[in-house]
N, C-alpha and C. Protein backbone atom coordinates (compact mmCIF):
# COMPACT_ATOMS: atom_id res chain seq x y z
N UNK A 1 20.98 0.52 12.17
CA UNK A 1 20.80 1.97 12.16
C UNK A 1 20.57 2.48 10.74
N UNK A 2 21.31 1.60 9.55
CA UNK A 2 20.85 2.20 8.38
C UNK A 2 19.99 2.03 8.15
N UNK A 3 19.22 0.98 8.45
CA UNK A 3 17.63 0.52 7.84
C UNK A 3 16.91 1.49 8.50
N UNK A 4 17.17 1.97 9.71
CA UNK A 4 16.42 3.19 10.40
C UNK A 4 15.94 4.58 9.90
N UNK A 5 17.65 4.91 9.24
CA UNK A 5 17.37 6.05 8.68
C UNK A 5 16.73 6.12 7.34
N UNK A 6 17.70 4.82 6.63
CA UNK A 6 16.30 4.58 5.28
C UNK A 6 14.79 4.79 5.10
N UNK A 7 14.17 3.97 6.48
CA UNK A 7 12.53 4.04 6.62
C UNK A 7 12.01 5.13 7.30
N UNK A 8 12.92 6.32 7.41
CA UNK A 8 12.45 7.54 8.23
C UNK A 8 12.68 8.63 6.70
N UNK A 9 13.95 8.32 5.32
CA UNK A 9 13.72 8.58 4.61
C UNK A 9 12.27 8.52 3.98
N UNK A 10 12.27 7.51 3.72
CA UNK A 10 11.66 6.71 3.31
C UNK A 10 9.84 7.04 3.25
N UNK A 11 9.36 7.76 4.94
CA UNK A 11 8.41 8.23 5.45
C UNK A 11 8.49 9.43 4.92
N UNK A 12 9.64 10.42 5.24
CA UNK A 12 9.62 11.98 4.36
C UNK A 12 9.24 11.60 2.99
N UNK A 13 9.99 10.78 2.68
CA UNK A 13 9.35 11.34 1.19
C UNK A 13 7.60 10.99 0.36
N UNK A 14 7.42 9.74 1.10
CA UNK A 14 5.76 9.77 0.64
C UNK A 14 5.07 10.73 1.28
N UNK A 15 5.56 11.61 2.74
CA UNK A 15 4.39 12.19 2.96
C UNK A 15 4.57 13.49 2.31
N UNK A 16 6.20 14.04 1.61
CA UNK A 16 5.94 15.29 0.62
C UNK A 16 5.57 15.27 -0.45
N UNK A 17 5.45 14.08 -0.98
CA UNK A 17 4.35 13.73 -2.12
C UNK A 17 3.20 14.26 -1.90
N UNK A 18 2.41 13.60 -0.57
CA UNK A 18 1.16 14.73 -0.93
C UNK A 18 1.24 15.90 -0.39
N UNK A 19 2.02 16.19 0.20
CA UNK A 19 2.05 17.91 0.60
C UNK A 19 2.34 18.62 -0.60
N UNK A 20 2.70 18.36 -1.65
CA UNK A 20 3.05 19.00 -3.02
C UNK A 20 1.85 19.03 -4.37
N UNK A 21 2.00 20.37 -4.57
CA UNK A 21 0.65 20.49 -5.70
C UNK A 21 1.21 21.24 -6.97
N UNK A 22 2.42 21.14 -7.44
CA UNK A 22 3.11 21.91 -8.07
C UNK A 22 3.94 20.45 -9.36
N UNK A 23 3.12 21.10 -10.42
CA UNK A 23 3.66 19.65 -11.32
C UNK A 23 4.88 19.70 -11.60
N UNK A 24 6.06 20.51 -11.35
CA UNK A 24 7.03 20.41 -11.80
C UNK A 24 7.81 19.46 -10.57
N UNK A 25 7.18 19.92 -9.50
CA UNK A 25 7.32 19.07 -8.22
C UNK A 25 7.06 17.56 -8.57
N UNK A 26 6.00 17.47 -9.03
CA UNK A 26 5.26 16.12 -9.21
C UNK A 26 5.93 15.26 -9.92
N UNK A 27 6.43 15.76 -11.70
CA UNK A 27 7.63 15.69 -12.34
C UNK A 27 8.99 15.02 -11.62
N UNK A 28 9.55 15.64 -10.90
CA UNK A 28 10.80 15.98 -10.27
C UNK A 28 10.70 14.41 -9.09
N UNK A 29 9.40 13.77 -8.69
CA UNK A 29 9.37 12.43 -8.16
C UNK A 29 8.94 11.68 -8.93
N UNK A 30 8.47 11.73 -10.23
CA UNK A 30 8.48 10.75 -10.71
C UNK A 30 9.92 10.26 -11.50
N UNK A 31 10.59 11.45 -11.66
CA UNK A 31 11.81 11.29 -12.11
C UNK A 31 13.24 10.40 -11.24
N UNK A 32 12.87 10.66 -9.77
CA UNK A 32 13.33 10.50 -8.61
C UNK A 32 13.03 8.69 -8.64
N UNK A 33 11.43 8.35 -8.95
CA UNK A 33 11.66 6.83 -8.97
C UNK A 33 12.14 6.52 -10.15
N UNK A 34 12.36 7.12 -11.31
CA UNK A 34 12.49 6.65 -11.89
C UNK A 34 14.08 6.07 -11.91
N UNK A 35 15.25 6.81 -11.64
CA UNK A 35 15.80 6.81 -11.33
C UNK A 35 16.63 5.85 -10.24
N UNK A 36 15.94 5.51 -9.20
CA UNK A 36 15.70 4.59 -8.07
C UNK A 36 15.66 3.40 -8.65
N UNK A 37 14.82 3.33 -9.81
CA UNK A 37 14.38 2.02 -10.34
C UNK A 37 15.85 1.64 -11.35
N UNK A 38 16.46 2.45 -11.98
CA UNK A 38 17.61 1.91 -12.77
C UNK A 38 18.51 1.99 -11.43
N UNK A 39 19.19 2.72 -10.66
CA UNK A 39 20.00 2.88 -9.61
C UNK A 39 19.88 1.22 -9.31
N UNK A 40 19.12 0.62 -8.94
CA UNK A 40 18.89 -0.01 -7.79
C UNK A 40 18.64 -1.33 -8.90
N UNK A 41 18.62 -1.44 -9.77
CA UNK A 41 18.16 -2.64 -11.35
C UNK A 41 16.97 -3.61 -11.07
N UNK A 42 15.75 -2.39 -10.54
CA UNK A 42 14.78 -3.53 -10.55
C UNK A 42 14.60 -3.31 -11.94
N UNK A 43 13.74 -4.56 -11.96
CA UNK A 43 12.90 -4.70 -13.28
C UNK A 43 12.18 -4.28 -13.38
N UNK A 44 11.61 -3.41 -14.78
CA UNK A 44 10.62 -2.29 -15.30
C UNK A 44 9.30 -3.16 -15.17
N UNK A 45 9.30 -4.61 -15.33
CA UNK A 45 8.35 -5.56 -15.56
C UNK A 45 7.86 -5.84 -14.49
N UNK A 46 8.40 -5.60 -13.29
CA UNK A 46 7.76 -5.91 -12.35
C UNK A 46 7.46 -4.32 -11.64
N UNK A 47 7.88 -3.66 -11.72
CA UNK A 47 7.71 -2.07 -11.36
C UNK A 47 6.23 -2.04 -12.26
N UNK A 48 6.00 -2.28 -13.92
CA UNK A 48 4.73 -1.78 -13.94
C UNK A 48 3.47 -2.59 -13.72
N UNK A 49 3.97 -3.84 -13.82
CA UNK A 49 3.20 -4.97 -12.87
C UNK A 49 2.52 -4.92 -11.62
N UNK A 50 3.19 -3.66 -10.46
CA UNK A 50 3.37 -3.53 -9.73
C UNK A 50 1.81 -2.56 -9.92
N UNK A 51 2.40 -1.50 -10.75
CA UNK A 51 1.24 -0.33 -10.82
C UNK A 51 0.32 -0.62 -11.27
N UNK A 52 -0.01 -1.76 -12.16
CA UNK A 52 -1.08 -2.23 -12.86
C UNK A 52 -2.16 -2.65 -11.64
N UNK A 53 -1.29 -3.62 -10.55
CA UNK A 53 -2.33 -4.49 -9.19
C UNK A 53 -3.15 -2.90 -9.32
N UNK A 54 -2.45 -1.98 -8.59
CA UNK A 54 -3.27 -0.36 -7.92
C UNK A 54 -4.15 -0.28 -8.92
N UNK A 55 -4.26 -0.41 -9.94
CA UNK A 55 -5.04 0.17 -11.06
C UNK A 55 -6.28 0.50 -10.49
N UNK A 56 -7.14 -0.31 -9.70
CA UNK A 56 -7.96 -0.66 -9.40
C UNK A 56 -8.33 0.69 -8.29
N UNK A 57 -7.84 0.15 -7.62
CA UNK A 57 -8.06 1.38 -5.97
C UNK A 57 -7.68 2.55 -6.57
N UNK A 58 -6.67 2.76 -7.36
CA UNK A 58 -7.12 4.37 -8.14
C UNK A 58 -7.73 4.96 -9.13
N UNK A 59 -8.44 3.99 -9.72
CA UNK A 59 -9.79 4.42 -11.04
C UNK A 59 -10.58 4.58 -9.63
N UNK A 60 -10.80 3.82 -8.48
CA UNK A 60 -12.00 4.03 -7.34
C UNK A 60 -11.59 5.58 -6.67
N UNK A 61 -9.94 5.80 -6.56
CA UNK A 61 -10.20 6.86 -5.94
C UNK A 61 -10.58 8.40 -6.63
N UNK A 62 -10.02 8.04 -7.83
CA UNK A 62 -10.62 8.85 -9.16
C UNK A 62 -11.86 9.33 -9.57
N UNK A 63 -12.52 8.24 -9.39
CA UNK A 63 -13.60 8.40 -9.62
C UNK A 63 -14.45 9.29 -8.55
N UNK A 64 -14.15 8.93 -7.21
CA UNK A 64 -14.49 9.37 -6.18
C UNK A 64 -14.29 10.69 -5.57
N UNK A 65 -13.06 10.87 -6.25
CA UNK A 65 -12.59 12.89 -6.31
C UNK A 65 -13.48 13.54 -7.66
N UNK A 66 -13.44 12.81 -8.31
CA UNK A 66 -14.27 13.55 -9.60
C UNK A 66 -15.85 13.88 -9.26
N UNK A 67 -16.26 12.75 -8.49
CA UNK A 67 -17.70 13.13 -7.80
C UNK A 67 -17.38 14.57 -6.68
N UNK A 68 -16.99 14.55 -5.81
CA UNK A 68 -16.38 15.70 -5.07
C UNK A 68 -15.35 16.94 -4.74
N UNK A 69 -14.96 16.72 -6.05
CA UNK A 69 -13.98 17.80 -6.61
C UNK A 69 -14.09 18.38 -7.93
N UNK A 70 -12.75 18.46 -8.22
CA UNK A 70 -12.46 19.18 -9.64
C UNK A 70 -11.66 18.29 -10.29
N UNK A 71 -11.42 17.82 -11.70
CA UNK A 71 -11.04 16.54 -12.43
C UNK A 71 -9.48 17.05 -11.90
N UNK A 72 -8.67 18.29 -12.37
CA UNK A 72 -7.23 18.31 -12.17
C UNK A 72 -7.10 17.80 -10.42
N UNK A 73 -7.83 18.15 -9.58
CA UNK A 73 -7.81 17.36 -8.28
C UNK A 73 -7.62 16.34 -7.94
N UNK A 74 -8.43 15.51 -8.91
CA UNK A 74 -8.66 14.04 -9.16
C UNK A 74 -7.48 13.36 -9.63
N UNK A 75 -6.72 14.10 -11.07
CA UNK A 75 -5.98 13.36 -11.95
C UNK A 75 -4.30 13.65 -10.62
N UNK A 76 -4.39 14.83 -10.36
CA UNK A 76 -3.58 14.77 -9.52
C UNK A 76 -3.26 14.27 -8.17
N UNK A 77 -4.27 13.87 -7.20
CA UNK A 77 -4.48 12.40 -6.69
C UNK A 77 -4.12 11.41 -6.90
N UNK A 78 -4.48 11.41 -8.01
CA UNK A 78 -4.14 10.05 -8.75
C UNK A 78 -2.61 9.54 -9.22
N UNK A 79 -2.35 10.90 -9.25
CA UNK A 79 -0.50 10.59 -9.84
C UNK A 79 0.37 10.00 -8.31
N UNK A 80 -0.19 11.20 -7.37
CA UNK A 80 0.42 11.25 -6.70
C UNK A 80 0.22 9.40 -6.14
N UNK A 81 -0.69 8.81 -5.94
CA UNK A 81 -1.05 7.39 -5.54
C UNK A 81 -0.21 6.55 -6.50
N UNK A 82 0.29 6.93 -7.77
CA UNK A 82 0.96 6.02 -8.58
C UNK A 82 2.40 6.12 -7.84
N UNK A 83 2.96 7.12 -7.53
CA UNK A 83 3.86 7.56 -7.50
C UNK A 83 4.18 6.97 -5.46
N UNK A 84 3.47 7.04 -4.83
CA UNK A 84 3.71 6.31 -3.50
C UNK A 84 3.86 4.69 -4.22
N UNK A 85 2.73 4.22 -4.50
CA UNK A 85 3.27 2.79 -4.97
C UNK A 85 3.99 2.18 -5.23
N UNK A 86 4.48 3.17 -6.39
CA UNK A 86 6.01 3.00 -6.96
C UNK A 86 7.14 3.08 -6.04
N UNK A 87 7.04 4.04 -5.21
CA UNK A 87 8.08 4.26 -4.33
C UNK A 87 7.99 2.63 -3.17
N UNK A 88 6.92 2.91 -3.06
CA UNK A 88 6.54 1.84 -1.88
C UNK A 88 7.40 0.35 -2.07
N UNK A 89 7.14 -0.23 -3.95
CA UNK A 89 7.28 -1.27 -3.93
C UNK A 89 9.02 -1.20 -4.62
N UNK A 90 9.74 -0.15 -4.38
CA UNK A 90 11.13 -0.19 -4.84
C UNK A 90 11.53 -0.46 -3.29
N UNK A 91 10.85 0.40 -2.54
CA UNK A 91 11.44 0.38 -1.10
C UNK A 91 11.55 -0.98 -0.62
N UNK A 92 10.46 -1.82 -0.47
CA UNK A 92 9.88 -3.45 0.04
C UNK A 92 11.07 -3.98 -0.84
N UNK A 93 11.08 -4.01 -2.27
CA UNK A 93 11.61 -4.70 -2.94
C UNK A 93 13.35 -4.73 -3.00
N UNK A 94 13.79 -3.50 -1.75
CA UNK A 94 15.09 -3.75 -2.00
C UNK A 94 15.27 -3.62 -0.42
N UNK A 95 14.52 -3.28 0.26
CA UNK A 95 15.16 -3.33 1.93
C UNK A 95 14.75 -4.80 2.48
N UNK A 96 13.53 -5.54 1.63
CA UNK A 96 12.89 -6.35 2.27
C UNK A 96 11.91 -6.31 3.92
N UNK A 97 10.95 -6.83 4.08
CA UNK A 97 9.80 -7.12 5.19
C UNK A 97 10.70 -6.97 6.09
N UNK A 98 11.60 -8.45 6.60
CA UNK A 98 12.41 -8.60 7.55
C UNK A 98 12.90 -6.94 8.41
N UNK A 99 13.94 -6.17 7.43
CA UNK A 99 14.75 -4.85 7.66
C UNK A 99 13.76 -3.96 7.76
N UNK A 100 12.22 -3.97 7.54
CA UNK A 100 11.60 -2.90 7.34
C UNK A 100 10.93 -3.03 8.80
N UNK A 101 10.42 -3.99 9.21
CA UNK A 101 9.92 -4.34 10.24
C UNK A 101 11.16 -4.20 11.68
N UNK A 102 12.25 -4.58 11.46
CA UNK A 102 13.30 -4.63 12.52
C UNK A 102 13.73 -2.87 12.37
N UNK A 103 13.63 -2.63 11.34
CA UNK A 103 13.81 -0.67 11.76
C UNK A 103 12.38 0.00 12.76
N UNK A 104 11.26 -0.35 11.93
CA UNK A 104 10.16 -0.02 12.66
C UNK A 104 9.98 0.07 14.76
N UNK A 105 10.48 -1.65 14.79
CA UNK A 105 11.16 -1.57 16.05
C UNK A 105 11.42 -0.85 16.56
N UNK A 106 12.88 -0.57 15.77
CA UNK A 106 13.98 0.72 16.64
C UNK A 106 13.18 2.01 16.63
N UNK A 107 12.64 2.09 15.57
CA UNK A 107 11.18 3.31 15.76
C UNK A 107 10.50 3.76 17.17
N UNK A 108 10.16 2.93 16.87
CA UNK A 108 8.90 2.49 18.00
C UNK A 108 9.19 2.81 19.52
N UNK A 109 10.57 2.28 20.11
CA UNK A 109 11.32 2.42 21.13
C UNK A 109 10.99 3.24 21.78
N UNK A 110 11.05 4.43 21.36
CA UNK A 110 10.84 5.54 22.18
C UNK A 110 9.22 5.61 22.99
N UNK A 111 8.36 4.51 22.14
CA UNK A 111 6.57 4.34 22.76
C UNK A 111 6.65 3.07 24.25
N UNK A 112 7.73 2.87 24.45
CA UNK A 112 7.84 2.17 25.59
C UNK A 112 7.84 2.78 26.69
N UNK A 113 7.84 4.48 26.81
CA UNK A 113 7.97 5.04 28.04
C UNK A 113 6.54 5.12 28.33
N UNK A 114 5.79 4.89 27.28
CA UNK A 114 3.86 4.94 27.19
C UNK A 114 3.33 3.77 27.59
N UNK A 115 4.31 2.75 27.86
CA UNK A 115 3.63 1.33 27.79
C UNK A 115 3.47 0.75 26.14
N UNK A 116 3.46 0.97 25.64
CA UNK A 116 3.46 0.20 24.39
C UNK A 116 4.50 -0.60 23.72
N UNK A 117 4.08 -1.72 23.73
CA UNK A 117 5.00 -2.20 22.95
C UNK A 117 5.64 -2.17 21.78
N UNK A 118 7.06 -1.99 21.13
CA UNK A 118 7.06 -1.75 19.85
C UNK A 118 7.03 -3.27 19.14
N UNK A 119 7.14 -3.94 19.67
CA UNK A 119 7.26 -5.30 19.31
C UNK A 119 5.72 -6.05 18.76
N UNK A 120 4.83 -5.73 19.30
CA UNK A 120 3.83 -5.57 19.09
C UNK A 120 3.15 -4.98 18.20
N UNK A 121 3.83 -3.98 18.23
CA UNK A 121 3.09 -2.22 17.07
C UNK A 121 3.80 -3.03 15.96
N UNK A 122 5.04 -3.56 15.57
CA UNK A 122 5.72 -4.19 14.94
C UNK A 122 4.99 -4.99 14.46
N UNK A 123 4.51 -6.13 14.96
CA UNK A 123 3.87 -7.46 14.65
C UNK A 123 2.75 -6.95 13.93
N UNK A 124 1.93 -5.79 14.28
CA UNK A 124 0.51 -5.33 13.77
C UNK A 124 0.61 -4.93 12.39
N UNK A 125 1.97 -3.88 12.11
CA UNK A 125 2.28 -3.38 10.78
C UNK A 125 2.58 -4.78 10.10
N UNK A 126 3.27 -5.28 10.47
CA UNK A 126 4.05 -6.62 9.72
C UNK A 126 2.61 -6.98 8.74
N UNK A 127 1.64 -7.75 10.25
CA UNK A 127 0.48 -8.16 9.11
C UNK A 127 -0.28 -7.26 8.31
N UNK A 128 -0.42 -6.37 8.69
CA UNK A 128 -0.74 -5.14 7.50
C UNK A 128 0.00 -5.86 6.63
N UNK A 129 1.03 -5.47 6.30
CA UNK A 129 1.97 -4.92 5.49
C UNK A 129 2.17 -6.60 4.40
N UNK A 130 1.87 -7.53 5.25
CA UNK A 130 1.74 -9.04 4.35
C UNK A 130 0.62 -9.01 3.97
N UNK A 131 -0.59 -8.66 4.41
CA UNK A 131 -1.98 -9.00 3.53
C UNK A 131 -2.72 -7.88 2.79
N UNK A 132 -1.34 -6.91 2.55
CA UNK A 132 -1.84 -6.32 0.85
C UNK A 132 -1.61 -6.45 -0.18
N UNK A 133 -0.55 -7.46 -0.60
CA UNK A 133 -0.59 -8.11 -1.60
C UNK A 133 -2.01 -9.26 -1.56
N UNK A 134 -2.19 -9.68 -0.76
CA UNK A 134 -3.29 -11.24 -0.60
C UNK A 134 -4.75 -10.36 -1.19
N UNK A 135 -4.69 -8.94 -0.47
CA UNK A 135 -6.19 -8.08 -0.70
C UNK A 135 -5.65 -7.94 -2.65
N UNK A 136 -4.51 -7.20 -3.17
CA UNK A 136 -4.52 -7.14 -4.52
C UNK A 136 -5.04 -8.46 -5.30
N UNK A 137 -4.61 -9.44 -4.91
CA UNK A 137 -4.62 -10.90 -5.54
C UNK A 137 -6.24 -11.06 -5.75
N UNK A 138 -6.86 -10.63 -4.62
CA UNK A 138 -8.06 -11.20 -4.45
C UNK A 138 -9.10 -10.24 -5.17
N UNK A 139 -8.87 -8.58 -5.66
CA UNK A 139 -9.06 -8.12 -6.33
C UNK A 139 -9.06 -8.26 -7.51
N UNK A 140 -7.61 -8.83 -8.10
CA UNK A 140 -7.86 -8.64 -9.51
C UNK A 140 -8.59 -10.46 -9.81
N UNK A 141 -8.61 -11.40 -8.50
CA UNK A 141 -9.33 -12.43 -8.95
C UNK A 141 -10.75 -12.00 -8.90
N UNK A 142 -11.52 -11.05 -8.11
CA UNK A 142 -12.97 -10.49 -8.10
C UNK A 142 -13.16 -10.16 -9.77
N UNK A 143 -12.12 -9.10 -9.99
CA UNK A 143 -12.26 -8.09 -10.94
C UNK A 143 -12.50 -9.28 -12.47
N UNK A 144 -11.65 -10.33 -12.33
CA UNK A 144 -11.52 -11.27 -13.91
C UNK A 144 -13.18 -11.94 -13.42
N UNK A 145 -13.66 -12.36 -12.68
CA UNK A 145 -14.38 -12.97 -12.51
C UNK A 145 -15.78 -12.41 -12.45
N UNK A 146 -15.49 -11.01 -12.14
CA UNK A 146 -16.91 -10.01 -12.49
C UNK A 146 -17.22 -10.16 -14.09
N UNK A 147 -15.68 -9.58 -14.80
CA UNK A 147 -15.77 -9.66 -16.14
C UNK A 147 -15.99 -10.80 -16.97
N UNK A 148 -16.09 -11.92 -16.44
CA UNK A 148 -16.43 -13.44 -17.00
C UNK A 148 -17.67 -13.58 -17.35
N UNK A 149 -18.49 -12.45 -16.51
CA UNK A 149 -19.58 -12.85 -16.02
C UNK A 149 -20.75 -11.86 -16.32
N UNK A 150 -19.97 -10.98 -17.36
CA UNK A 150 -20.26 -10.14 -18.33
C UNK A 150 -20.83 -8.62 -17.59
N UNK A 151 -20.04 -8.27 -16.09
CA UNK A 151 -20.19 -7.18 -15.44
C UNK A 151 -19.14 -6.41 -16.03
N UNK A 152 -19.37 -4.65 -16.33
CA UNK A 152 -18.30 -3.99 -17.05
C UNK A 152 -17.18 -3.53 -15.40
N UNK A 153 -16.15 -3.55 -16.12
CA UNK A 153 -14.93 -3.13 -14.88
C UNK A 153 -15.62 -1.67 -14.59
N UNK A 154 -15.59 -1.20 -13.78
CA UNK A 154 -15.88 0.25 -13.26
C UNK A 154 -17.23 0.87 -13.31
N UNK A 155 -18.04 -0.20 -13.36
CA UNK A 155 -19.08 0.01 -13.59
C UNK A 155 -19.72 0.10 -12.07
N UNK A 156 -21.35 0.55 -11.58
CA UNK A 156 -21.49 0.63 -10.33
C UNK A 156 -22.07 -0.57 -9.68
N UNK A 157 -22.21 -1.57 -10.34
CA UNK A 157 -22.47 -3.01 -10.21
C UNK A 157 -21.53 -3.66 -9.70
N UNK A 158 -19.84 -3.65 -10.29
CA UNK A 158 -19.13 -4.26 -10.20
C UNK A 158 -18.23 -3.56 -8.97
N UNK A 159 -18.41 -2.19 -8.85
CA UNK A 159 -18.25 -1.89 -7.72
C UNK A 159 -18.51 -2.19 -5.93
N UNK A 160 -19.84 -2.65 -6.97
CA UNK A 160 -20.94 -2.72 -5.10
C UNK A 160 -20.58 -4.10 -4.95
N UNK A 161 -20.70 -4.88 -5.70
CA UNK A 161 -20.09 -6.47 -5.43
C UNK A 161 -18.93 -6.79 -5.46
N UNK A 162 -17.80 -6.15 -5.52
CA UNK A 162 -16.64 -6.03 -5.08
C UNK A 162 -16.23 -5.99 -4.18
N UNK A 163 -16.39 -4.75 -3.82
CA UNK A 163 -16.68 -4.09 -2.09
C UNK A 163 -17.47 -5.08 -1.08
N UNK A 164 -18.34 -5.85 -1.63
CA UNK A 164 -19.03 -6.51 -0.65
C UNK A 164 -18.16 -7.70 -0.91
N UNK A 165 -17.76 -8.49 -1.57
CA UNK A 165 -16.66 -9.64 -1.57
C UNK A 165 -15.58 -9.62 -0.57
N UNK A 166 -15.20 -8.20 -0.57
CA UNK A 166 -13.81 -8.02 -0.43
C UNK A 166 -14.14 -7.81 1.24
N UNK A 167 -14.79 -6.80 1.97
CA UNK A 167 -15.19 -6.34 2.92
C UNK A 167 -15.47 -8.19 3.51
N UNK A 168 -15.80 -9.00 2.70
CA UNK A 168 -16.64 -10.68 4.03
C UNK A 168 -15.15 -10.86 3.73
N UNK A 169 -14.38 -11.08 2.92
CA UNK A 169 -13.40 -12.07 2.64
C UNK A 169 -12.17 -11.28 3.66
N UNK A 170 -12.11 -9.80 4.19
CA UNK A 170 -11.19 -8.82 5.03
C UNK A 170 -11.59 -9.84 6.17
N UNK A 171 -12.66 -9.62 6.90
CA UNK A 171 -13.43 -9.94 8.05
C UNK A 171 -12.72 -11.52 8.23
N UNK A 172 -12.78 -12.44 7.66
CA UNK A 172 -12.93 -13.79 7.45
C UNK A 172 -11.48 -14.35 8.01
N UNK A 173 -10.51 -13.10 7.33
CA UNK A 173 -9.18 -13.17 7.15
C UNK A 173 -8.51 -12.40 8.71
N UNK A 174 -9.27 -11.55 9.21
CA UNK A 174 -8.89 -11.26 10.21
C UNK A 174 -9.21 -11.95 11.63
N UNK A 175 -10.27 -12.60 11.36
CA UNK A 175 -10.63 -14.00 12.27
C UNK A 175 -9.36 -15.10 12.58
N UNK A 176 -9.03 -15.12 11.51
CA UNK A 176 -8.12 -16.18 10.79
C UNK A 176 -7.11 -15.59 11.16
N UNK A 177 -6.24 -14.41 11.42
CA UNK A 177 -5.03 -14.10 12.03
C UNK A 177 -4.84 -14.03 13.74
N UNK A 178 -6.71 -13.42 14.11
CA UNK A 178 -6.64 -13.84 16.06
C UNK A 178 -6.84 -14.98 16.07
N UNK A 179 -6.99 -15.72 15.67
CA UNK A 179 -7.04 -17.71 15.97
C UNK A 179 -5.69 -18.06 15.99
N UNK A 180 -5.28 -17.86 15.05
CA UNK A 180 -3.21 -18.05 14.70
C UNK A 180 -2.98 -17.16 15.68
N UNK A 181 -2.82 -16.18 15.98
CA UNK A 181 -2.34 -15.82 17.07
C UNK A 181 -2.01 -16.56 18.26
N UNK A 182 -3.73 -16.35 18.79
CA UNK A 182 -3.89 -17.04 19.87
C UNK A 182 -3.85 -18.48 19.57
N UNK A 183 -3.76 -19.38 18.70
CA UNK A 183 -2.95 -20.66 18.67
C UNK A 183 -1.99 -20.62 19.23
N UNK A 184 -0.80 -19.72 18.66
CA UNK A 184 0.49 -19.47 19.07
C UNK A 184 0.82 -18.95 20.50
N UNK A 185 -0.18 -18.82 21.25
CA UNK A 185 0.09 -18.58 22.83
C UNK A 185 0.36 -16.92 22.50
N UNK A 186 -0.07 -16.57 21.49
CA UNK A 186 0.21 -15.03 21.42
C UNK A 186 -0.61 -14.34 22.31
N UNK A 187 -0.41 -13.53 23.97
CA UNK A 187 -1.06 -12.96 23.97
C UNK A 187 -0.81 -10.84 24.24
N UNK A 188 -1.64 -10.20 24.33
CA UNK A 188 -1.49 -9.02 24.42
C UNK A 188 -1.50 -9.05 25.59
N UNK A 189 -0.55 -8.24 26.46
CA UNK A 189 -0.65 -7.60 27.94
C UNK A 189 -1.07 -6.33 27.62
């Protein structure tokens, strides 16, 4: 039941992150992880380690509000995405997969009067939730290997062949989880 109420915390608070446009607000959570992060003694080294993987998906989403917005729009987007991350990977890093997934469960429960399984809905987040680290990995191996190869980082070259790496290598990988599945006699009713 505590892991329950933790990951229902846990949900309030990334989604008033973006409901909030008020920097003192904005302030007031970054202070909040910061906080979290000594409370709890992760390591700063792996907390900015952590923010460094995102680097990537938020210069893209940056960039991408700056084409269709206004830059304070953008930069503030952008905090706010540092600032889920952060939260994200204190949360993983101290409730663990296992507790996050077995709360989700108890979540879920109530979608059984619909027919749905939560056990299932469970299993689906799970692999989400394992192959975004594998998608970061494979990013910043695109990203060293663009730059080897004398493509500039953020450039619209290294963009488009990124995206196209990443998009065959998603596909490839999701093949590769209905085979294991269905190896495993996994099936959906």
């Amino acid at each position: 039941m505590k892991n329950l109420i933790l990951l229902i915390l846990f949900i309030t608070y990334t989604t008033s992150i973006f409901f909030t446009a008020n920097w003192i607000t904005i302030l007031g959570f970054i202070f909040i992880n910061f906080i979290l992060t000594l409370a709890l003694k992760i390591p700063f080294k792996r907390v900015f380690n952590n923010l460094y993987k995102f680097t990537f998906v938020v210069a893209i989403t940056f960039i991408f509000n700056i084409l269709f917005g206004y830059f304070e729009e953008a930069f503030l987007i952008s905090i706010r995405l540092y600032i889920v991350c952060n939260i994200s990977f204190i949360f993983t890093y101290k409730m663990g997969y296992t507790n996050i997934l077995l709360a989700l469960e108890k979540m879920f429960t109530p979608l059984k009067l619909f027919g749905i399984s939560p056990t299932d809905l469970s299993l689906m987040i799970n692999i989400a939730i394992t192959f975004i680290p594998v998608f970061l990995k494979e990013l910043e191996q695109i990203t060293l290997s663009m730059q080897n190869k004398g493509i500039k980082k953020f450039s619209f070259t290294h963009i488009k062949y990124t995206f196209k790496i990443l998009l065959t290598s998603i596909f490839k990988k999701t093949n590769d989880i209905e085979l294991t599945l269905k190896s495993k006699n996994y099936l959906e009713i």
